[in-house]
Structures are given as C-alpha cells and as structure tokens.
PDB file of N, CA and C in Angstrom:
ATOM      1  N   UNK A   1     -27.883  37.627 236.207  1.00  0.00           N
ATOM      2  CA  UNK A   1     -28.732  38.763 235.913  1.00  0.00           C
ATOM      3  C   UNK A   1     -29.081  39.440 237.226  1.00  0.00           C
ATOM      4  N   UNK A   2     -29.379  40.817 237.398  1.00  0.00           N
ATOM      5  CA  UNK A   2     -28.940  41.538 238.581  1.00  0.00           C
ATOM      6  C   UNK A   2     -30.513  42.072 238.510  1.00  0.00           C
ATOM      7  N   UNK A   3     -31.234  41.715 239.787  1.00  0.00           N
ATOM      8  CA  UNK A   3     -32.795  42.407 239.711  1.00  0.00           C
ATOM      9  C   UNK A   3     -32.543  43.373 240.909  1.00  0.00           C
ATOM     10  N   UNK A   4     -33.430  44.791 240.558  1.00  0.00           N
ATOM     11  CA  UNK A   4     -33.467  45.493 240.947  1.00  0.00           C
ATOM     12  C   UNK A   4     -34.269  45.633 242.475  1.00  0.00           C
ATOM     13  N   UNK A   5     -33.753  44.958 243.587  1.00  0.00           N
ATOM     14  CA  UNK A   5     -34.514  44.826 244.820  1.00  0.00           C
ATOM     15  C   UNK A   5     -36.071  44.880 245.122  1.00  0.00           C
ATOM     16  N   UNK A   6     -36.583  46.347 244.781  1.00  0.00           N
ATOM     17  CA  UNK A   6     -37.739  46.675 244.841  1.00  0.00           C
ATOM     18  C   UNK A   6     -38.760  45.651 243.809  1.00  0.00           C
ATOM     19  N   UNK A   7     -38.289  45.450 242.504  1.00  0.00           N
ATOM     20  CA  UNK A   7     -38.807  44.659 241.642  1.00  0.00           C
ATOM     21  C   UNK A   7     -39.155  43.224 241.422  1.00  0.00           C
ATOM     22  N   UNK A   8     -38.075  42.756 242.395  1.00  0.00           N
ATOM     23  CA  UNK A   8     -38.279  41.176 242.619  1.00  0.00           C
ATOM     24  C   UNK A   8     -39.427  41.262 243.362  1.00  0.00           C
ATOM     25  N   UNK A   9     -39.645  42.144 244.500  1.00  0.00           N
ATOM     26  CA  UNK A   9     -40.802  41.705 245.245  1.00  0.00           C
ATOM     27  C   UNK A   9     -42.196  42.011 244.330  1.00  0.00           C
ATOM     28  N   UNK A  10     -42.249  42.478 243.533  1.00  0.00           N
ATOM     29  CA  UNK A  10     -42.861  43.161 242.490  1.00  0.00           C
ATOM     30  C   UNK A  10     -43.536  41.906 241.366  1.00  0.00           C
ATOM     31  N   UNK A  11     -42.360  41.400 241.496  1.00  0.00           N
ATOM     32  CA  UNK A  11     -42.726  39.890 240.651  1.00  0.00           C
ATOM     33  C   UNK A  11     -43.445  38.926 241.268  1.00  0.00           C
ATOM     34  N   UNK A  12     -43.111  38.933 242.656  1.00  0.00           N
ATOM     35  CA  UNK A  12     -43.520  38.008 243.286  1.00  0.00           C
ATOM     36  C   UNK A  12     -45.018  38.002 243.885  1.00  0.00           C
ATOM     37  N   UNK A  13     -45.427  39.327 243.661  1.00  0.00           N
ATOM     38  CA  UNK A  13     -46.597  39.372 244.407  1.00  0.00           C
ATOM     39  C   UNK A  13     -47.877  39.407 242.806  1.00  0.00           C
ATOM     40  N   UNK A  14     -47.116  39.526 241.980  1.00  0.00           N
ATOM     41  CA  UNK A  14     -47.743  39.408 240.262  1.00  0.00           C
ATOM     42  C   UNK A  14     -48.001  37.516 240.582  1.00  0.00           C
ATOM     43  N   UNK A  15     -46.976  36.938 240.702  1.00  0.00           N
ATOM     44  CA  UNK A  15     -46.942  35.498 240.411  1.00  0.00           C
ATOM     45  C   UNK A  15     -48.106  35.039 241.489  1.00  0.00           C
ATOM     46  N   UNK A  16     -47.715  35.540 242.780  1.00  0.00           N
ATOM     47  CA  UNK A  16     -49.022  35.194 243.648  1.00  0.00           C
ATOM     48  C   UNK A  16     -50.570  35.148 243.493  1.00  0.00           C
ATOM     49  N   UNK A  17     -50.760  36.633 242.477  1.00  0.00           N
ATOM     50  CA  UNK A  17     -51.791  36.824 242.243  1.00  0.00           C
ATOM     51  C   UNK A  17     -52.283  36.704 240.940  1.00  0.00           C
ATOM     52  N   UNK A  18     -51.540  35.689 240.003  1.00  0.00           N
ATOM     53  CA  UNK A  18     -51.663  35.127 239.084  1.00  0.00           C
ATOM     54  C   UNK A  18     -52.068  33.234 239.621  1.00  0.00           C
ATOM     55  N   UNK A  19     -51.582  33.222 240.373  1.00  0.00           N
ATOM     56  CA  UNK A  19     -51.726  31.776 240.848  1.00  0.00           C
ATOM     57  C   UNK A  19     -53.483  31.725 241.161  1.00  0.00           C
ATOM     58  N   UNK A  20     -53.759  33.035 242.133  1.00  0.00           N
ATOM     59  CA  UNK A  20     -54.835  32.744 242.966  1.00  0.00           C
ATOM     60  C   UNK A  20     -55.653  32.849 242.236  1.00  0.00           C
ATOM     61  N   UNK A  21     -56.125  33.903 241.361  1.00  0.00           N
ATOM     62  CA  UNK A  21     -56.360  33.980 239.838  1.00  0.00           C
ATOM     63  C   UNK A  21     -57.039  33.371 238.998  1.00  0.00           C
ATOM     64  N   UNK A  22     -55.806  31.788 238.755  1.00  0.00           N
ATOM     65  CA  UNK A  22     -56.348  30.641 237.952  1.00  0.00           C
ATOM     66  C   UNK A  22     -56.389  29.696 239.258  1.00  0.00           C
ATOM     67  N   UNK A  23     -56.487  29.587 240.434  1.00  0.00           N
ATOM     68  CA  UNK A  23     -57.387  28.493 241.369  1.00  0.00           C
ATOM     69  C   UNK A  23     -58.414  29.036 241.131  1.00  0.00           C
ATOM     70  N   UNK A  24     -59.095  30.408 241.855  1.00  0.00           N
ATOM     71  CA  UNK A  24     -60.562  30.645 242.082  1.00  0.00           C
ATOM     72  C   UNK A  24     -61.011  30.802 240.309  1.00  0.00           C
ATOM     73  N   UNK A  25     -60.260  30.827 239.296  1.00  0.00           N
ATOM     74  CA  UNK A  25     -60.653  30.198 237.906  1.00  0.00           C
ATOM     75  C   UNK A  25     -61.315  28.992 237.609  1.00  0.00           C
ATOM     76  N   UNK A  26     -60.855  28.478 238.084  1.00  0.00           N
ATOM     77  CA  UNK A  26     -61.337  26.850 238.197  1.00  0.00           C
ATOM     78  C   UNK A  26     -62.325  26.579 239.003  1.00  0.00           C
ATOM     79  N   UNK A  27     -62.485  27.010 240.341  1.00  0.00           N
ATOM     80  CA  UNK A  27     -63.132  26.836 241.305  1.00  0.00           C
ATOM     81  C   UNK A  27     -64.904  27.396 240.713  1.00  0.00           C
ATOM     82  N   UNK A  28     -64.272  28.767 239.566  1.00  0.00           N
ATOM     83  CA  UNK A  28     -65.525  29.229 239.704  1.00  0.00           C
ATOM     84  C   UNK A  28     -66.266  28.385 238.386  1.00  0.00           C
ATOM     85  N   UNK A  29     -65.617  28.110 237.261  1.00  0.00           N
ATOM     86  CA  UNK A  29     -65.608  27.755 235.998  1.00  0.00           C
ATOM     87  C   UNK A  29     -66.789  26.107 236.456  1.00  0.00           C
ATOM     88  N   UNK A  30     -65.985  25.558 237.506  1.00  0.00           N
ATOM     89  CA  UNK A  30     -66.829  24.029 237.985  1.00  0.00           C
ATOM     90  C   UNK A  30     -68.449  24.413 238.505  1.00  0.00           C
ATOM     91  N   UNK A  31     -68.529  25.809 239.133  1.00  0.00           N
ATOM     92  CA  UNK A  31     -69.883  26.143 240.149  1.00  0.00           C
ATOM     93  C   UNK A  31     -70.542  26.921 239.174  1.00  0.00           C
ATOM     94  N   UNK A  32     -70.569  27.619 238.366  1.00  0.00           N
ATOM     95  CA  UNK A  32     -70.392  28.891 237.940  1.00  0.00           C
ATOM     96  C   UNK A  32     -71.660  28.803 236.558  1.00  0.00           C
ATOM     97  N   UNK A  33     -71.671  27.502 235.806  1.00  0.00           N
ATOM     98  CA  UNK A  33     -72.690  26.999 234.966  1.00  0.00           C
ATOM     99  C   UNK A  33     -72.632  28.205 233.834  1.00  0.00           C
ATOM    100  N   UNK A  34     -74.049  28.270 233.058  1.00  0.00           N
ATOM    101  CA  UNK A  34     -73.965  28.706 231.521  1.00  0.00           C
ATOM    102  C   UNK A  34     -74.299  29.824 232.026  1.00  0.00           C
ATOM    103  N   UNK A  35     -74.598  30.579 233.155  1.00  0.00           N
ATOM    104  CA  UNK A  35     -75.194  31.509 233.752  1.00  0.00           C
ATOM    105  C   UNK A  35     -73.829  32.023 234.277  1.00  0.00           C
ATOM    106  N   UNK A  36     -72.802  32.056 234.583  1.00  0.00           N
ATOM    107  CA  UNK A  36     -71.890  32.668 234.561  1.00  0.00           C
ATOM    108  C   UNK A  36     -71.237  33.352 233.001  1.00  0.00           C
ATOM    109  N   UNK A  37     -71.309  32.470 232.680  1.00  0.00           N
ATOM    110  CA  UNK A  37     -70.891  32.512 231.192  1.00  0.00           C
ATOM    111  C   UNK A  37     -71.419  33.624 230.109  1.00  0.00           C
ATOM    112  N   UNK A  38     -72.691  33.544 230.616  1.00  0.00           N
ATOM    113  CA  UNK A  38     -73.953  34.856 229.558  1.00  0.00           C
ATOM    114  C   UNK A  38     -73.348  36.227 230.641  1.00  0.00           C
ATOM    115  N   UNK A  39     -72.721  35.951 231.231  1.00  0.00           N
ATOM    116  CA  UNK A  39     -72.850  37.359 231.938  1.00  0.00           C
ATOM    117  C   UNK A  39     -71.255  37.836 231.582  1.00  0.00           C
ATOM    118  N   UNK A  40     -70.045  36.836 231.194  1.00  0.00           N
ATOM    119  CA  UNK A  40     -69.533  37.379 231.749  1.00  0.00           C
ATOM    120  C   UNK A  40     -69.233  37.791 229.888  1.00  0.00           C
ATOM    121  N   UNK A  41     -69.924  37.262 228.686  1.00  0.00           N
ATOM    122  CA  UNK A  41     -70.489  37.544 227.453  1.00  0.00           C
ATOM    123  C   UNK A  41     -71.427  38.620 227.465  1.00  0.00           C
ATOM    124  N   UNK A  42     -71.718  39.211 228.328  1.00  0.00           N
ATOM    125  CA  UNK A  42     -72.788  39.861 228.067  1.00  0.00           C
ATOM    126  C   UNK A  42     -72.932  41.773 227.788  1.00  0.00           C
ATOM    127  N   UNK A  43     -71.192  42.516 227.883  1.00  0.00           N
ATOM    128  CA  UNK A  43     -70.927  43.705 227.294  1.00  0.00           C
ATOM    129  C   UNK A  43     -70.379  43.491 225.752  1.00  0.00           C
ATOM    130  N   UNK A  44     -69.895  41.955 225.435  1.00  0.00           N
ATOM    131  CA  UNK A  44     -69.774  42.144 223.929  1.00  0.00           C
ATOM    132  C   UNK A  44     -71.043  41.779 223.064  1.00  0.00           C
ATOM    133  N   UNK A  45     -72.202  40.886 223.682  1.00  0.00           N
ATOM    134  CA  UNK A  45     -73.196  41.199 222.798  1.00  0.00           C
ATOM    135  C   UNK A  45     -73.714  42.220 222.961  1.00  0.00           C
ATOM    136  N   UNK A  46     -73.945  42.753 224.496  1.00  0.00           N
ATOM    137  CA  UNK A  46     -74.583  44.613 224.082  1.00  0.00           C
ATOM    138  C   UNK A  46     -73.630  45.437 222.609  1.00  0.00           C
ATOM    139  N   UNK A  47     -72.425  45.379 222.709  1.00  0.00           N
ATOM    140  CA  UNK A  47     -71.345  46.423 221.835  1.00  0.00           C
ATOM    141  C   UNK A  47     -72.221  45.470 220.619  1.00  0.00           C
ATOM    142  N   UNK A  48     -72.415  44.355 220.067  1.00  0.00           N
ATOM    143  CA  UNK A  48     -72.724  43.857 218.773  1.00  0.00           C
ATOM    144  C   UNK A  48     -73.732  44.517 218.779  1.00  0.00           C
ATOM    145  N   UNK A  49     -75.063  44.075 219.364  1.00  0.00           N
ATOM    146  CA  UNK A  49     -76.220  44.749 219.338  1.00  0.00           C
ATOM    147  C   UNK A  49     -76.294  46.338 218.759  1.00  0.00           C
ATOM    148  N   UNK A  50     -75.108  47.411 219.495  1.00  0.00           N
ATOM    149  CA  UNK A  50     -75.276  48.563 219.124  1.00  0.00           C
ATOM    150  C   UNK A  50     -74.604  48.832 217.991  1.00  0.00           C
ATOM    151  N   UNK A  51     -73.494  47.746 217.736  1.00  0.00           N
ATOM    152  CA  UNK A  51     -73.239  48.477 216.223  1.00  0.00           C
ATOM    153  C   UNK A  51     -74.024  47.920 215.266  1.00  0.00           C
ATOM    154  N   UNK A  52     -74.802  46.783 215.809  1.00  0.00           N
ATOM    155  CA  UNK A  52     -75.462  46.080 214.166  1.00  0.00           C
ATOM    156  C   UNK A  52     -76.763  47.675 214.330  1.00  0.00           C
ATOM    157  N   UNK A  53     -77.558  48.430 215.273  1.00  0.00           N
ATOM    158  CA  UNK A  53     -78.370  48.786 215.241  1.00  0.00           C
ATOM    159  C   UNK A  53     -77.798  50.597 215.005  1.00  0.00           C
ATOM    160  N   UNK A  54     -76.433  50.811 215.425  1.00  0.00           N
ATOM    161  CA  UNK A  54     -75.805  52.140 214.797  1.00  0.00           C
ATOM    162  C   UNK A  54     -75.393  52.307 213.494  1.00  0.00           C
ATOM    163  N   UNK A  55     -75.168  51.277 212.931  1.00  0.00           N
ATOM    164  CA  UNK A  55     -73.764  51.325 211.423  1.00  0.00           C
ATOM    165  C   UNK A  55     -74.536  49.941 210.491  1.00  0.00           C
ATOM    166  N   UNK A  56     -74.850  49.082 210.652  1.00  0.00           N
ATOM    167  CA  UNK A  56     -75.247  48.153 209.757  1.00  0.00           C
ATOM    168  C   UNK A  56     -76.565  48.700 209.137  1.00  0.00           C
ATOM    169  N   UNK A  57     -77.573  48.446 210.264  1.00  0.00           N
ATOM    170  CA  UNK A  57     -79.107  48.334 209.927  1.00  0.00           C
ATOM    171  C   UNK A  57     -78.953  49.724 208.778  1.00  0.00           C
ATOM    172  N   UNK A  58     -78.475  51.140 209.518  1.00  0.00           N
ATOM    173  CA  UNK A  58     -78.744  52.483 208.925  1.00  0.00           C
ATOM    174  C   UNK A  58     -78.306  52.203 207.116  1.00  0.00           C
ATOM    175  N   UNK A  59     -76.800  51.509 207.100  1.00  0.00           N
ATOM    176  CA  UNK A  59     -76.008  51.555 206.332  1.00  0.00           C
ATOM    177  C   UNK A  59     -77.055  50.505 204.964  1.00  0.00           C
ATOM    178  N   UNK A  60     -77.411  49.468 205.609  1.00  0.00           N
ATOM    179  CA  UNK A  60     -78.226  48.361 204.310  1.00  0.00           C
ATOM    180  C   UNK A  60     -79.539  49.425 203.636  1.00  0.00           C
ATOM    181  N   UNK A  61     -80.161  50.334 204.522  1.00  0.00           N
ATOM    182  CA  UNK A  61     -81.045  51.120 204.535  1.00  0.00           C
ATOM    183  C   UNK A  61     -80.854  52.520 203.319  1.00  0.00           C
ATOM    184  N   UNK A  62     -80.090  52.966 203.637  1.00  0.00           N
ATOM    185  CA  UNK A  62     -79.286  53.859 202.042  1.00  0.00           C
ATOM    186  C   UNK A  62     -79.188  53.005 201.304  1.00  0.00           C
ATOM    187  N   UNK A  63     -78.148  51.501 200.996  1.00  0.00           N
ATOM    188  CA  UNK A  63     -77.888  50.869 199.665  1.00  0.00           C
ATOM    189  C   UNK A  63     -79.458  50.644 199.244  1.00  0.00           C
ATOM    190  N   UNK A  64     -80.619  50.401 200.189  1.00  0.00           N
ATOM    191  CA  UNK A  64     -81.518  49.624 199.365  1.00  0.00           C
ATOM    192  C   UNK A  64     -82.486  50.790 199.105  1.00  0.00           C
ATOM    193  N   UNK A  65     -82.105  52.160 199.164  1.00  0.00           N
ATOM    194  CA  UNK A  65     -83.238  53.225 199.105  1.00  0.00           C
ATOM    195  C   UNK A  65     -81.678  53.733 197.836  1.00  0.00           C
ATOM    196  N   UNK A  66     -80.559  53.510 197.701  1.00  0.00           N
ATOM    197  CA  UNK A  66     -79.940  54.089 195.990  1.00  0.00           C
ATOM    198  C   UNK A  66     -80.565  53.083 195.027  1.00  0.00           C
ATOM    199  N   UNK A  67     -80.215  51.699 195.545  1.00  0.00           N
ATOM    200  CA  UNK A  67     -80.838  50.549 194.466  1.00  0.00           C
ATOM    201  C   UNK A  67     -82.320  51.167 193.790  1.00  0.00           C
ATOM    202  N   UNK A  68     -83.461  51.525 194.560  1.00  0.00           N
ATOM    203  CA  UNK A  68     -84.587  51.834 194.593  1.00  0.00           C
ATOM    204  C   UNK A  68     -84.342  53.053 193.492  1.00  0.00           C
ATOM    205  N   UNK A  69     -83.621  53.966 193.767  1.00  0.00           N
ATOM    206  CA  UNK A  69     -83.380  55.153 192.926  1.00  0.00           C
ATOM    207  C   UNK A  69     -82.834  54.971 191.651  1.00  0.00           C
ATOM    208  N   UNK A  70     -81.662  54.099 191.564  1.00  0.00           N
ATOM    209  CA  UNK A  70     -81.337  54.034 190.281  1.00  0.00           C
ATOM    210  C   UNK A  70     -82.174  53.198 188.849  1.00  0.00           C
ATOM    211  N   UNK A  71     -83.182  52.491 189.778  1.00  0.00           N
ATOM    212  CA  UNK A  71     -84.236  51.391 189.060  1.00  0.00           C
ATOM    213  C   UNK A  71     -84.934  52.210 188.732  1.00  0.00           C
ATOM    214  N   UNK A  72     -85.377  53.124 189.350  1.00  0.00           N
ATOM    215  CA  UNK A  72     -86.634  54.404 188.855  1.00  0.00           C
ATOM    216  C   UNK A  72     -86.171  55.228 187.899  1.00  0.00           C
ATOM    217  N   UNK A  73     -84.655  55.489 187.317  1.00  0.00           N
ATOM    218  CA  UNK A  73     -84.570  56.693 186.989  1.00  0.00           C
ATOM    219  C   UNK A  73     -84.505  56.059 185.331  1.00  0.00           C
ATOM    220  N   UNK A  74     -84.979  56.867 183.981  1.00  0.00           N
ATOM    221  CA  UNK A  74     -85.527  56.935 183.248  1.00  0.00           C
ATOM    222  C   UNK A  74     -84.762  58.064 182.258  1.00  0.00           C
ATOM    223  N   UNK A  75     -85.240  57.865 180.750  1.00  0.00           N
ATOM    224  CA  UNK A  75     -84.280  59.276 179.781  1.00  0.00           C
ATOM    225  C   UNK A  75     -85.486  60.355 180.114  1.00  0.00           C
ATOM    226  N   UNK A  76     -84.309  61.444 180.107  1.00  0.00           N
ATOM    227  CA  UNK A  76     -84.559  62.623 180.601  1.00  0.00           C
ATOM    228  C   UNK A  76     -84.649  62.781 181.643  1.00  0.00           C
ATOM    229  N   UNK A  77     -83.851  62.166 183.041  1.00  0.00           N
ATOM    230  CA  UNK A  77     -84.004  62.423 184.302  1.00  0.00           C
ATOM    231  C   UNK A  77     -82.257  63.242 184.399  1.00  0.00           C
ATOM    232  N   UNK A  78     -82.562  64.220 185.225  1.00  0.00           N
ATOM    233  CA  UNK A  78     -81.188  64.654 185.798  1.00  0.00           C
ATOM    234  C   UNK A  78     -80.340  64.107 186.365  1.00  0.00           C
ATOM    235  N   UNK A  79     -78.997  63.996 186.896  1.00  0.00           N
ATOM    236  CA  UNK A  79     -78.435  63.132 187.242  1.00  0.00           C
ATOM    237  C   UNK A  79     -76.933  63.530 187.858  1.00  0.00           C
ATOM    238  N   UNK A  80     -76.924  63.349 189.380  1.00  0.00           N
ATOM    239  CA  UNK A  80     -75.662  64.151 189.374  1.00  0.00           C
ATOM    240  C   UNK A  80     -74.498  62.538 189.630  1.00  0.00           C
ATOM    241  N   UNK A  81     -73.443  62.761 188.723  1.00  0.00           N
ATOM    242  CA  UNK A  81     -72.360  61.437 189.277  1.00  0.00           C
ATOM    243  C   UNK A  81     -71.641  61.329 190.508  1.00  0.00           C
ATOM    244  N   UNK A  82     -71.194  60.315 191.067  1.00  0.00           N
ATOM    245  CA  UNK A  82     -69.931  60.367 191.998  1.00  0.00           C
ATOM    246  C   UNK A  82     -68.901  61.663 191.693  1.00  0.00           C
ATOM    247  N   UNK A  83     -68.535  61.609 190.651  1.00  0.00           N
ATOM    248  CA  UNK A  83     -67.257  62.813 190.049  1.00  0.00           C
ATOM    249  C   UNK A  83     -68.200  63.740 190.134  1.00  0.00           C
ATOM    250  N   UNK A  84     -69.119  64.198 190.694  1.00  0.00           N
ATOM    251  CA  UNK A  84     -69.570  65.457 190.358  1.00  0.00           C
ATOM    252  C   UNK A  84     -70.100  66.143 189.075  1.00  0.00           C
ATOM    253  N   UNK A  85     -70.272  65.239 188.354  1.00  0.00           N
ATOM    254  CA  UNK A  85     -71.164  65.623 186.972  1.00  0.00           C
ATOM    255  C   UNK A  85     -72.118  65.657 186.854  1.00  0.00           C
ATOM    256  N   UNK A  86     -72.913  66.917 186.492  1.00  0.00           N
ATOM    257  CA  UNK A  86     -74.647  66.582 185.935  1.00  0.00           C
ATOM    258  C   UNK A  86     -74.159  66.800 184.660  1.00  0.00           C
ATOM    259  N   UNK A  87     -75.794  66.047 184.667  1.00  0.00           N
ATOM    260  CA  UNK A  87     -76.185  65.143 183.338  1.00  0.00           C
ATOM    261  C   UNK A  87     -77.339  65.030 183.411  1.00  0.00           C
ATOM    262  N   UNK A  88     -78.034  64.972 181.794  1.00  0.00           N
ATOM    263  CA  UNK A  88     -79.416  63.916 181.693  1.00  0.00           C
ATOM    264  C   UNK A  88     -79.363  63.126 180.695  1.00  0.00           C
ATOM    265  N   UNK A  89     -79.845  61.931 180.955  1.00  0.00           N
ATOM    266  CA  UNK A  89     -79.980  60.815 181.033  1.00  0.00           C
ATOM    267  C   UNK A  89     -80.508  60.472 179.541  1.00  0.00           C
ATOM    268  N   UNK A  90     -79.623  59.949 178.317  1.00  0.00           N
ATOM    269  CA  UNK A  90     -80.331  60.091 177.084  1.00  0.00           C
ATOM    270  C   UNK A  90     -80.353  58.340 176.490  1.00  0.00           C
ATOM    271  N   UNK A  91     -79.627  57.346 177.222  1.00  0.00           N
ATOM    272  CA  UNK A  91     -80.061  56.456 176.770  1.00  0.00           C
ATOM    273  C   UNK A  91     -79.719  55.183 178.111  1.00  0.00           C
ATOM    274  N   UNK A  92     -80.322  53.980 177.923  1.00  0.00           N
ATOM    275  CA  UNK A  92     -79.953  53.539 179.138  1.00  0.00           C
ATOM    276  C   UNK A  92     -80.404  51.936 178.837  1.00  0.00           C
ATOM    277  N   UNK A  93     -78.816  51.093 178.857  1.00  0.00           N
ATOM    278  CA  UNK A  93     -77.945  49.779 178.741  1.00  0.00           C
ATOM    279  C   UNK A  93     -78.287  48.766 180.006  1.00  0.00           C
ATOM    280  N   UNK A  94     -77.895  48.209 179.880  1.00  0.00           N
ATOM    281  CA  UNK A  94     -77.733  46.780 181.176  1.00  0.00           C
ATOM    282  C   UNK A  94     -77.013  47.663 182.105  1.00  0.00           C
ATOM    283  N   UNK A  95     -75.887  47.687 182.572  1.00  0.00           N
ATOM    284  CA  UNK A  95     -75.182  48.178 183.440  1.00  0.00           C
ATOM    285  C   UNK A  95     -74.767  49.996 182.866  1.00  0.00           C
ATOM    286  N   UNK A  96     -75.113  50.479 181.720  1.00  0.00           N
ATOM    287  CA  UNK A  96     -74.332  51.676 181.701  1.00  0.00           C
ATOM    288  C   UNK A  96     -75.417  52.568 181.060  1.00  0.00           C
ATOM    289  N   UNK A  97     -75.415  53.765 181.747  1.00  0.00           N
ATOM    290  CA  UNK A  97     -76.379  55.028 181.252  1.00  0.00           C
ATOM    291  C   UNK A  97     -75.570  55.807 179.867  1.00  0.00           C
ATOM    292  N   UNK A  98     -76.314  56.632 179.478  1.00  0.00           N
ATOM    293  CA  UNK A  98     -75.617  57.304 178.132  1.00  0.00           C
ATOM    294  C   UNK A  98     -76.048  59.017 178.615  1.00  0.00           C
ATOM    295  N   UNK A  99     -74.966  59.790 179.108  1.00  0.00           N
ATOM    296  CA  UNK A  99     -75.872  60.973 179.707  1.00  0.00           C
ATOM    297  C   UNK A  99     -75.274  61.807 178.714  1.00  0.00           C
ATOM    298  N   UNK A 100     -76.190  63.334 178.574  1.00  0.00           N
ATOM    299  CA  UNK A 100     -75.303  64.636 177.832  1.00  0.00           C
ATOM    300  C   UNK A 100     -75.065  65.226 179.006  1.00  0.00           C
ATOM    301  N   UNK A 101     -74.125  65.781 178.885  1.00  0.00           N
ATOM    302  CA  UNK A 101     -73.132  66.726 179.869  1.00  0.00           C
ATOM    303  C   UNK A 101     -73.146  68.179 179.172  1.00  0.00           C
ATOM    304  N   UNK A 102     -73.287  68.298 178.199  1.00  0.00           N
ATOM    305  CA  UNK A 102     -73.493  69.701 177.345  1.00  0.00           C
ATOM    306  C   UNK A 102     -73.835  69.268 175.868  1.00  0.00           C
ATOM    307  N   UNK A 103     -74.146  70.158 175.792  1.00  0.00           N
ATOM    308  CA  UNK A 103     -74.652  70.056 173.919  1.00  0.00           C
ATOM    309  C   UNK A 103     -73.574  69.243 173.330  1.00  0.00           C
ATOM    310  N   UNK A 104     -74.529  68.607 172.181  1.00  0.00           N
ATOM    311  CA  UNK A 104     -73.901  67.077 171.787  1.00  0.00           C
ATOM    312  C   UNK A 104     -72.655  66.690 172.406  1.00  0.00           C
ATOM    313  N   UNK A 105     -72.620  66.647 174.072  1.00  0.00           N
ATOM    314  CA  UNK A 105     -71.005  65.891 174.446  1.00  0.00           C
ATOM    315  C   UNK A 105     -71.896  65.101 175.511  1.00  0.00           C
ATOM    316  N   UNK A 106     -71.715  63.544 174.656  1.00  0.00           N
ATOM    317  CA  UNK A 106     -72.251  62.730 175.779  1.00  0.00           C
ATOM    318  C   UNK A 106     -71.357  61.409 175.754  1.00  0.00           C
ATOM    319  N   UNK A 107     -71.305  61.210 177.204  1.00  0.00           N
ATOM    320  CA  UNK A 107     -70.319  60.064 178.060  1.00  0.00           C
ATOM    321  C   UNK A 107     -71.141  58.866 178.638  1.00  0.00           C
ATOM    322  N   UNK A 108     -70.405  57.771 178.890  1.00  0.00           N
ATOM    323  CA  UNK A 108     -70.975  56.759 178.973  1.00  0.00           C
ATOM    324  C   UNK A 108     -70.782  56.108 180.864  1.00  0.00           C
ATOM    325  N   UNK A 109     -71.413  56.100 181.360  1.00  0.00           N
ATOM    326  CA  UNK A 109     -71.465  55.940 182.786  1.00  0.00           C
ATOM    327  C   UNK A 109     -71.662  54.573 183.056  1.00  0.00           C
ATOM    328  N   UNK A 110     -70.887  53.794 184.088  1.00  0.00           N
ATOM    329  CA  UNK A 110     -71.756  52.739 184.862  1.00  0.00           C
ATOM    330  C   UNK A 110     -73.189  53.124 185.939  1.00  0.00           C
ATOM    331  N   UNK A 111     -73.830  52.240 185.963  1.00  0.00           N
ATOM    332  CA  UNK A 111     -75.046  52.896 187.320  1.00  0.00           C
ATOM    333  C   UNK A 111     -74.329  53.115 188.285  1.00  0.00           C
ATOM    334  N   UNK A 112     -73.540  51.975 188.989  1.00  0.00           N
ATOM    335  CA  UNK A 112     -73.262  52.171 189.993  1.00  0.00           C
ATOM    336  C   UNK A 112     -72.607  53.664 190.196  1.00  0.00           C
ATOM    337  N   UNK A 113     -72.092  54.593 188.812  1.00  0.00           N
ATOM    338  CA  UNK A 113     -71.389  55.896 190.013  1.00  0.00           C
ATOM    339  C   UNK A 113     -72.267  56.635 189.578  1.00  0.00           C
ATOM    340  N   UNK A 114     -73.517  56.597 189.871  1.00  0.00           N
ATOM    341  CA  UNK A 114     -74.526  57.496 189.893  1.00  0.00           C
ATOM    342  C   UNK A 114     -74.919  58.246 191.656  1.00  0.00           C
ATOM    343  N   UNK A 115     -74.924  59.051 191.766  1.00  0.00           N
ATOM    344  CA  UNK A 115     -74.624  59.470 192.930  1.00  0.00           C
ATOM    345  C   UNK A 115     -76.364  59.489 193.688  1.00  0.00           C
ATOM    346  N   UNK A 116     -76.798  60.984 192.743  1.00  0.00           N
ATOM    347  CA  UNK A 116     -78.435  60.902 193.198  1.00  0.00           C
ATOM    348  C   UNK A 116     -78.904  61.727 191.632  1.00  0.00           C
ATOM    349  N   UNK A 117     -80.470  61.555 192.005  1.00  0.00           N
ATOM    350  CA  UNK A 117     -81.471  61.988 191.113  1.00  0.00           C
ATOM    351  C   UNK A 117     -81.580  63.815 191.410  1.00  0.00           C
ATOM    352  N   UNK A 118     -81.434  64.868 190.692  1.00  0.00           N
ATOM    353  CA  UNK A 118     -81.521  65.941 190.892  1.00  0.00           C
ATOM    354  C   UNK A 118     -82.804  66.526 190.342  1.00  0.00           C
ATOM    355  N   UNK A 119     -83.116  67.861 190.504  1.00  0.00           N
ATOM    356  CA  UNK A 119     -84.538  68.688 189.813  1.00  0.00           C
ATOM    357  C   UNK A 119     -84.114  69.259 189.312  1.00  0.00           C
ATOM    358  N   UNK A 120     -84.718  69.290 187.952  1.00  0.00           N
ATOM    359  CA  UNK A 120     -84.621  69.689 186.987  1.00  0.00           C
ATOM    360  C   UNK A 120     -85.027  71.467 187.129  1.00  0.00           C
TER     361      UNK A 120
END
C-alpha cells in the first residue's frame, strides 16, 4: 500500500498525540478525584437543566391546565375540536362528548380531541 509522503507524517504525529493523550489520561484520572469529574460533567447537566426548565416544565404545564379544561366543561359549553369543529356540547359519557355541529347533526367525540373551550 503506497502512502502519500506528506500523510505518513500526518499519522504519526496523530499517534503521538493520541499516546500522550491517554498517559496524561491516566495520570490525571489517579490525581484528579470526584472534583474533576463534576466539572468535566458539568455543561451536560447545565444543557439538562435548560431543557427540563425550556420544554418539559412549560410542556407538563399546558397538559395539566387542558386536563383542568376538559373536567370543567359541561352541556351547553362551546367547543372547538382538533379537526377544527365547533360544537356544543349536548351530552357527555366516560371518555366521549355528544356535540351538535348544526341543527339536529350531532357526532360523537373522544375528550381527548377537544382542542379548547370557546365564547359563546
């Protein structure tokens, strides 16, 4: 196999500084204690920290303010669906609402694709 001059030396100074690398690895890993360790952990718990406090916390915060909404809502409340349907609300099951959509045409919904509560 034929290496390209410039490249062998190229390798060689990779391998060198792969060697030195994993000595002062070791060297530091023996001195270095749990206090090396939290630090060198310590931009992936910041990144956890900011997404549990950007995208989680916000996100549990809507499900438990729709939960809240769909427990409140009652016959004769307005009602717009996921699909984009209003409706009010004429009878209401374990899991499924009974809404009219227009004069006597009424469909049978799960809660869950209830979108939000509208004004009447």
């Amino acid at each position: 196999m034929k290496i390209i001059p410039g490249l062998s030396n190229l390798f060689n100074i990779f391998a060198a500084k792969t060697a030195e690398a994993a000595s002062s690895g070791t060297a530091s890993s023996q001195g270095g204690g749990w206090e090396a360790t939290l630090i060198n952990f310590a931009p992936l718990i910041a990144i956890v920290v900011i997404f549990y406090l950007l995208v989680i916390l916000p996100q549990q915060k809507r499900t438990k303010d729709h939960r809240k909404m769909i427990e409140s809502l009652k016959v004769g409340d307005e009602i717009l669906t996921n699909g984009g349907i209003y409706g009010i609300i004429n009878g209401i099951a374990d899991q499924v609402f009974t809404i009219e959509i227009a004069k006597d045409v009424k469909i049978k919904i799960a809660k869950s694709a209830i979108a939000a509560k509208t004004n009447k």
